[in-house]
Protein backbone atom coordinates (compact mmCIF):
# COMPACT_ATOMS: atom_id res chain seq x y z
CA UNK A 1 0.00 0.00 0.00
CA UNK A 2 2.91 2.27 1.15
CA UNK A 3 4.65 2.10 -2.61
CA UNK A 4 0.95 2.57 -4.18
CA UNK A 5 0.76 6.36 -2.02
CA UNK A 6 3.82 6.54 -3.62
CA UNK A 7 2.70 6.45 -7.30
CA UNK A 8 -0.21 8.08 -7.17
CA UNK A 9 1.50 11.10 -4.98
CA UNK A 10 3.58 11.33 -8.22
CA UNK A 11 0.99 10.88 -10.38
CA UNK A 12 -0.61 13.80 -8.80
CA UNK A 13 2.33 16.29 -9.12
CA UNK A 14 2.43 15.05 -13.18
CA UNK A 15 -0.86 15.57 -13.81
CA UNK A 16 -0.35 19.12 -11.69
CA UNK A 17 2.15 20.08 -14.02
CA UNK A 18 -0.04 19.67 -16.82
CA UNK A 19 -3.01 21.17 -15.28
CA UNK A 20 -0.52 24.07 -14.77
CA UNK A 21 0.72 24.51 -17.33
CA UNK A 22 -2.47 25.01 -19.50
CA UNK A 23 -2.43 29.15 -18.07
CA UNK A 24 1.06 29.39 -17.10
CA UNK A 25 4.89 29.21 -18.39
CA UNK A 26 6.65 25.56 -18.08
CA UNK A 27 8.96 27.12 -15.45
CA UNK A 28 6.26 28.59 -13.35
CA UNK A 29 4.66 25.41 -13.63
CA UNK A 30 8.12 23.09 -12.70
CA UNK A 31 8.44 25.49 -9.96
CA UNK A 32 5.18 25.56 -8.66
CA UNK A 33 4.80 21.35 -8.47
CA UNK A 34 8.38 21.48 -6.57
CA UNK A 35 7.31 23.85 -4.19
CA UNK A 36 4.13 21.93 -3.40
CA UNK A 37 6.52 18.68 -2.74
CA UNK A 38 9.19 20.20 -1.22
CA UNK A 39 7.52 22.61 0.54
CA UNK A 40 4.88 21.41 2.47
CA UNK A 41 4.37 18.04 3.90
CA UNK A 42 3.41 16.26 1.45
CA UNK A 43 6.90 15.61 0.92
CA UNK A 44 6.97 13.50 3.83
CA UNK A 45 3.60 11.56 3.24
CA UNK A 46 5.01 11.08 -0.11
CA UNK A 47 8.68 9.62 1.25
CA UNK A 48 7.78 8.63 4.93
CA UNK A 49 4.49 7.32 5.97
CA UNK A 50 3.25 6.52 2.40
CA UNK A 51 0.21 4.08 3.31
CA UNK A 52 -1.53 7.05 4.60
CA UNK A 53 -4.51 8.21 2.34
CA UNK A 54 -3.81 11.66 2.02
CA UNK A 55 -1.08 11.02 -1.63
CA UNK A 56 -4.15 9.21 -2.96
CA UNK A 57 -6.59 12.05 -2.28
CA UNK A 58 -4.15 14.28 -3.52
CA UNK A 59 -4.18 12.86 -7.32
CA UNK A 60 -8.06 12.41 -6.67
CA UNK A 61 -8.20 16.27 -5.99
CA UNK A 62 -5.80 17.13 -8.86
CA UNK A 63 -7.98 14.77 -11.34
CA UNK A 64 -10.63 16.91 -10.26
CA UNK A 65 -9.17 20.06 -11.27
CA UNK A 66 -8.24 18.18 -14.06
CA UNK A 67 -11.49 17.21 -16.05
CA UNK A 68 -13.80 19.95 -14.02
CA UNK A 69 -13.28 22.72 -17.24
CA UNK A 70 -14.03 19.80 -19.80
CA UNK A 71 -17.30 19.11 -18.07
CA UNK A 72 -18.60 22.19 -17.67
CA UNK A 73 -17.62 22.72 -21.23
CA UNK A 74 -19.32 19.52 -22.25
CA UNK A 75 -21.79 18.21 -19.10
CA UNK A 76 -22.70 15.01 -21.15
CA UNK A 77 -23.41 11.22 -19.81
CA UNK A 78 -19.43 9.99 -20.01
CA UNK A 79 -17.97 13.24 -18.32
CA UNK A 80 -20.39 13.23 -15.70
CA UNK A 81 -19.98 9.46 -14.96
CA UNK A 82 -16.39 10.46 -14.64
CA UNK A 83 -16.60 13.64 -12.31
CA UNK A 84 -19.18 11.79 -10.18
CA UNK A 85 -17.07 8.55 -9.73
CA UNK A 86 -13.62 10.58 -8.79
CA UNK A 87 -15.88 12.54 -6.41
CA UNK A 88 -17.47 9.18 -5.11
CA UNK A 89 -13.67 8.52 -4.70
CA UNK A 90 -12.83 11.10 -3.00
CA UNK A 91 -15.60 10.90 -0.22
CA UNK A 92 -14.92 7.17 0.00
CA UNK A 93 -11.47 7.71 1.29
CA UNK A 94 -12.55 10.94 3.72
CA UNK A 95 -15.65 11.56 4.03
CA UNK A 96 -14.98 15.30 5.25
CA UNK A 97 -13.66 16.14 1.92
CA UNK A 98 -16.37 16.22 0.08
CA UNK A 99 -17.01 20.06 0.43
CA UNK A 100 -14.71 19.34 -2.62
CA UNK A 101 -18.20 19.41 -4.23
CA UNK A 102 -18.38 23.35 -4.06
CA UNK A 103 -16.06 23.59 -6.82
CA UNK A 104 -18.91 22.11 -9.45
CA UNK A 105 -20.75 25.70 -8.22
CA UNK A 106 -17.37 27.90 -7.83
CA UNK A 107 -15.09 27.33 -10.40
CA UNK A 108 -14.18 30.15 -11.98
CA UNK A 109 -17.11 32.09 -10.36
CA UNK A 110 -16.37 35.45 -9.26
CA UNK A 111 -19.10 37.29 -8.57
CA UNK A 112 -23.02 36.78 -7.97
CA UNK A 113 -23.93 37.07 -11.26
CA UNK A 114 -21.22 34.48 -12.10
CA UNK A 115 -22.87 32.33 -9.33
CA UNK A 116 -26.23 32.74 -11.08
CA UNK A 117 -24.97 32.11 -14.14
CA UNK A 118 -23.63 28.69 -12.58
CA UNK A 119 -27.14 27.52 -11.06
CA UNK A 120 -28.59 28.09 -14.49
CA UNK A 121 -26.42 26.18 -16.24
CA UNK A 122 -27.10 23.31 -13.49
CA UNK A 123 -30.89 23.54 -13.96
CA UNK A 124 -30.51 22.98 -17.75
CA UNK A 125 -28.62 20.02 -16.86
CA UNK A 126 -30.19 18.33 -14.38
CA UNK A 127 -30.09 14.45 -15.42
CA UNK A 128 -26.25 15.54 -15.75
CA UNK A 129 -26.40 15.88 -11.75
CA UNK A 130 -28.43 12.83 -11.75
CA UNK A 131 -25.77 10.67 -13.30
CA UNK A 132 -22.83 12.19 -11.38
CA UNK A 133 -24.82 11.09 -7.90
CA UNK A 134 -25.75 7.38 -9.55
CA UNK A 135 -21.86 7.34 -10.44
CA UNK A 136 -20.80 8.31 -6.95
CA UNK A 137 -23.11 6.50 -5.18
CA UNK A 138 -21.88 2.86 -7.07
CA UNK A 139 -18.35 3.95 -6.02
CA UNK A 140 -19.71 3.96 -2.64
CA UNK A 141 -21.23 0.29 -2.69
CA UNK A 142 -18.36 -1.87 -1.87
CA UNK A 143 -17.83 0.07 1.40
CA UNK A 144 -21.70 -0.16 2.29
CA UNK A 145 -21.83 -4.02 1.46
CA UNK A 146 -18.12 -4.34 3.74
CA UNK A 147 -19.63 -2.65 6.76
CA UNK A 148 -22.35 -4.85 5.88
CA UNK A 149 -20.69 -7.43 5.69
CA UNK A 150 -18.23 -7.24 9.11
CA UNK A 151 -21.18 -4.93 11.58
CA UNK A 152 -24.63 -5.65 9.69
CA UNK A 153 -25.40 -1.98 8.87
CA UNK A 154 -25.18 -0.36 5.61
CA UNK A 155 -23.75 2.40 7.45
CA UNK A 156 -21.40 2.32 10.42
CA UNK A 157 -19.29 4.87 12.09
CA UNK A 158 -16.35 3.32 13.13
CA UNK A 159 -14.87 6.08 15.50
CA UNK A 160 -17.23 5.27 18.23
CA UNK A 161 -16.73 7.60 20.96
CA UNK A 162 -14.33 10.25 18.85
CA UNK A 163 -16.12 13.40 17.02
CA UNK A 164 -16.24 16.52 16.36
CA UNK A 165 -16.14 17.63 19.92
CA UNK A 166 -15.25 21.61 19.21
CA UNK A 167 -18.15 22.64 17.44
CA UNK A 168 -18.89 25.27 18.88
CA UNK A 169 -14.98 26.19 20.35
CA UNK A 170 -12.90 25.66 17.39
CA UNK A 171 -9.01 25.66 17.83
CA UNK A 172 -8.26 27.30 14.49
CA UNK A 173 -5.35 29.56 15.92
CA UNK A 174 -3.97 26.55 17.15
CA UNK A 175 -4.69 23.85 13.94
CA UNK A 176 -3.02 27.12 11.89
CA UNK A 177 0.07 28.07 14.31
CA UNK A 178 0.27 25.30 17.60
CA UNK A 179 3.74 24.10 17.69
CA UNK A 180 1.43 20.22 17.87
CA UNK A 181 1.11 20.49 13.86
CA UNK A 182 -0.15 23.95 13.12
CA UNK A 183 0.25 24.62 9.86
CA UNK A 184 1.84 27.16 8.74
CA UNK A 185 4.51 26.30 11.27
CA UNK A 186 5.96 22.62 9.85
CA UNK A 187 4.65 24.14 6.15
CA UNK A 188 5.19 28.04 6.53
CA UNK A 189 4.81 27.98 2.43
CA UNK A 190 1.53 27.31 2.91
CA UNK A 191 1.43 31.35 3.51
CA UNK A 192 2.40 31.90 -0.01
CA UNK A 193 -0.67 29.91 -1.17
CA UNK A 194 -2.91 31.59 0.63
CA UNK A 195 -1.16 34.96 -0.54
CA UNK A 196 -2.30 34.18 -3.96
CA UNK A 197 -5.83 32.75 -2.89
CA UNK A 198 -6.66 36.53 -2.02
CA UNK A 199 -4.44 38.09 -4.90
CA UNK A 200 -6.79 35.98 -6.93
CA UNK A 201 -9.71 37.63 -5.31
CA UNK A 202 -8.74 40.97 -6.14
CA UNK A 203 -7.46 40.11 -9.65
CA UNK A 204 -10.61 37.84 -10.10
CA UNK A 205 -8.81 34.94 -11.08
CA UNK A 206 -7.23 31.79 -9.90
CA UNK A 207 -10.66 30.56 -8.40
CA UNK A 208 -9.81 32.81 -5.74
CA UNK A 209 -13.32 33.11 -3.87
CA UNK A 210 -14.46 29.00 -4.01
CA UNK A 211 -10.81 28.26 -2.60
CA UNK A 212 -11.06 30.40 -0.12
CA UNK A 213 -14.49 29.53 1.03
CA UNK A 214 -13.32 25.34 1.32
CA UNK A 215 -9.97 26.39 2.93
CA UNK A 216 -11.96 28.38 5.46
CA UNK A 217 -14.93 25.27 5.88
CA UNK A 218 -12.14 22.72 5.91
CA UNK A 219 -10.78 24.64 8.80
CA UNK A 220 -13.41 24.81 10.79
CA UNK A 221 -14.04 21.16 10.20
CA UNK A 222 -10.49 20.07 11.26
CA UNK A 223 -10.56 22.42 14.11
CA UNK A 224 -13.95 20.98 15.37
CA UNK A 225 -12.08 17.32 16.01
CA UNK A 226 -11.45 16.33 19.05
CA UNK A 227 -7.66 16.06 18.54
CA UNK A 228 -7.18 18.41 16.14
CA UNK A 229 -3.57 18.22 15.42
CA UNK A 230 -4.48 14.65 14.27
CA UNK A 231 -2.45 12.53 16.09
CA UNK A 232 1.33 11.49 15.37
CA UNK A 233 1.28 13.49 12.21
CA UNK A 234 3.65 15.80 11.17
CA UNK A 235 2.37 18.92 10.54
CA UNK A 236 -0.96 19.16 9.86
CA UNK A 237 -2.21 16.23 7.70
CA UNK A 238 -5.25 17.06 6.43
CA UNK A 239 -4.33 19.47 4.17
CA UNK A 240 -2.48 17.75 1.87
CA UNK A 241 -5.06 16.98 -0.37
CA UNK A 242 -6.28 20.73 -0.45
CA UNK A 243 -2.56 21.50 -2.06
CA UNK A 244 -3.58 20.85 -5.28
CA UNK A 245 -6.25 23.66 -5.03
CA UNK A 246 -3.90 26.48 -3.68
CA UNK A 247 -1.40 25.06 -6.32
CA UNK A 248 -3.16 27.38 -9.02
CA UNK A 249 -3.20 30.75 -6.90
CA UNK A 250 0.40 30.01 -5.79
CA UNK A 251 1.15 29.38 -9.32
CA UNK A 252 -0.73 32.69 -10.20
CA UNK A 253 2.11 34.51 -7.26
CA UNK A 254 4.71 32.68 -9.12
CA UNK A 255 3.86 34.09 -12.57
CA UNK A 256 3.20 37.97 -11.48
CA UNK A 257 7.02 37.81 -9.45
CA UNK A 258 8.80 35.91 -12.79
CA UNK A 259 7.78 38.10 -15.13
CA UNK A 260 8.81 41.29 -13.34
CA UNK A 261 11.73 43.24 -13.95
CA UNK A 262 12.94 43.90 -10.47
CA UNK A 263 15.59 40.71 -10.66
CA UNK A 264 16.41 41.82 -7.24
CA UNK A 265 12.53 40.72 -6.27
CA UNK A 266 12.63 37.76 -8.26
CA UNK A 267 15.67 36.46 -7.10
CA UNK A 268 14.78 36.98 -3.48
CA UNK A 269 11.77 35.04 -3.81
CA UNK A 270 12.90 32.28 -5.47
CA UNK A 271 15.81 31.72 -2.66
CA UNK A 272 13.03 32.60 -0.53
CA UNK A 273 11.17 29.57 -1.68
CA UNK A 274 13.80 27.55 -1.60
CA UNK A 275 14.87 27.49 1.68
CA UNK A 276 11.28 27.07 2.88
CA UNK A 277 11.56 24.03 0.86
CA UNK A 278 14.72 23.24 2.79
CA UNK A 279 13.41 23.88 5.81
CA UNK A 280 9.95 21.67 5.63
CA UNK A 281 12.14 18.86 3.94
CA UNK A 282 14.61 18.99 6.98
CA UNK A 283 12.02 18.99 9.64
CA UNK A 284 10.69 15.79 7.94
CA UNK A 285 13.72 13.96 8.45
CA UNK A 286 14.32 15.46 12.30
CA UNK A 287 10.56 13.76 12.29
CA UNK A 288 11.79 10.65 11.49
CA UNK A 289 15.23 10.37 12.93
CA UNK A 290 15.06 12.25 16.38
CA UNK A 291 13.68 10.38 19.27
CA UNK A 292 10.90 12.89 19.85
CA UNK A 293 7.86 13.03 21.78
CA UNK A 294 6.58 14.10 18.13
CA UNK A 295 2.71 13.95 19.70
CA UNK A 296 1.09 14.20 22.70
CA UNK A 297 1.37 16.91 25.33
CA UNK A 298 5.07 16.68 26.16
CA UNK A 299 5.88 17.91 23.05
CA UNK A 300 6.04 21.46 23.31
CA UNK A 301 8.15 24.39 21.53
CA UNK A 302 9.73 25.75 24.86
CA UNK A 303 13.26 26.95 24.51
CA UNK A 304 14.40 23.71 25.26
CA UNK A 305 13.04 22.19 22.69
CA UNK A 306 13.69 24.83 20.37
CA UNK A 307 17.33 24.21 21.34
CA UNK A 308 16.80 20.86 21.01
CA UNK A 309 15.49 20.84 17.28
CA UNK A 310 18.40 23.56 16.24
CA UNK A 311 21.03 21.87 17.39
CA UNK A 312 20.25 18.78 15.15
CA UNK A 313 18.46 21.09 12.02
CA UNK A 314 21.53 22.55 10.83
């Protein structure tokens, strides 16, 4: 399982660059799909704990981007069997992703009478909709007929006791910054992403407004858990997936700094970038190689264990 995460991680980034490179330059596009796997950590649920779903809902999310302009181009019987059966997919493996689904209503919406536009075009195709839910729904059949099979319901939640416990108390400072997995702290380029979700916005491009609206509900969500720094990950697992969406505005970042003529700029982002990507890809290996705790409530960023982690980063 751990060497199939593996290939379809990489699948993922290849079918990135390609999605990429339909609006920007091949370099942008090189340097955007290196950033997202050095840069973050997916790089280490690519490398190090591979049988982890997250590299397989990566690809799922990047063949979503994928096919999602042919479809709305051409909403027919075999391109909505499609979409619905990767979306199917995608719920299968975590069911919390699929506010992926908002994309079918936001994709390259950017204002209300985009949006409107949008719902018409989904009321003239409504058996379309029809056959995306019948193809997601027989993706969905094996694991109804397993838990079936092994608890005799159709439908079974297997975390028992565990839930979204935070409902109404959300730690979103701490999924975002905590020293336990926050974020932008074990994948600071993350910040650059979001940077171009909101120079999207302004620009009205780069899907700016639906990315921001699933980045903000997938927040919430993950914040809601009742351990929501996820266990023995490292950094913040969930949002590895949700990469392949800030991919584009990040790409969009990429492209206004490369074709500036401030080299100064230029080349201070691009070291910039790299030694985030130096820095994610190190901690991954201190992850892996230091004793820890790595989880848990020992494991704390006081100035010990800053000291700790410095004297072994460099």
């Amino acid at each position: 399982m751990g060497i199939n995460g593996l290939l379809f991680s990489f699948l993922g980034l290849w079918l990135l660059y390609r999605l990429l490179k339909r609006d920007f330059s091949p370099i942008v596009s090189v340097w955007v799909v290196l950033s997202v796997l050095f840069g973050t950590n997916l790089f280490h649920y690519t490398t190090k704990e591979m049988s982890i779903a997250h590299g397989y809902s990566f690809f799922l999310f990047v063949l979503l981007l994928y096919l999602l302009p042919n479809y709305l181009r051409h909403p027919g019987f075999r391109n909505s069997l499609i979409l619905g059966a990767i979306l199917g997919w995608i719920i299968v493996i975590r069911p919390t992703n699929a506010m992926v689904v908002l994309l079918l209503a936001g994709y390259d919406v950017y204002s209300w009478q985009d949006l409107k536009g949008r719902l018409i075009f989904f009321s003239q195709h409504i058996c379309s909709l029809l056959w995306m839910s019948m193809a997601a729904i027989v993706i969905c059949i094996p694991q109804l007929m397993y838990w079936h099979e092994m608890t005799g319901h159709w439908i079974y939640y297997s975390y028992n006791r565990e839930g979204f416990w935070y409902w109404n108390k959300p730690k979103i400072a701490a999924v975002l910054f905590d020293v336990q997995n926050g974020l932008f702290l074990y994948s600071p380029l993350v910040l650059l992403m979001l940077i171009g979700v909101l120079y999207g916005i302004k620009l009205k491009k780069f899907h700016g407004p639906v990315l921001l609206l699933i980045f903000l509900i997938a927040t919430y969500c993950f914040a809601s858990w009742w351990t929501w720094w996820f266990g023995g990950a490292f950094g913040h697992r969930c949002y590895v997936e949700y990469y392949a969406l800030l991919a584009i505005p990040l790409a969009g970042i990429y492209a206004k700094i490369n074709s500036g003529r401030n080299r100064l700029l230029r080349y201070g982002f691009i070291s910039l970038t790299i030694l985030l990507m130096i820095y994610s890809v190190r901690l991954s290996y201190l992850n892996t190689t230091l004793p820890g705790p790595w989880d848990g409530k020992d494991w704390r960023w006081n100035w010990e264990k800053y000291t700790w982690i410095m004297s072994h980063f460099f």
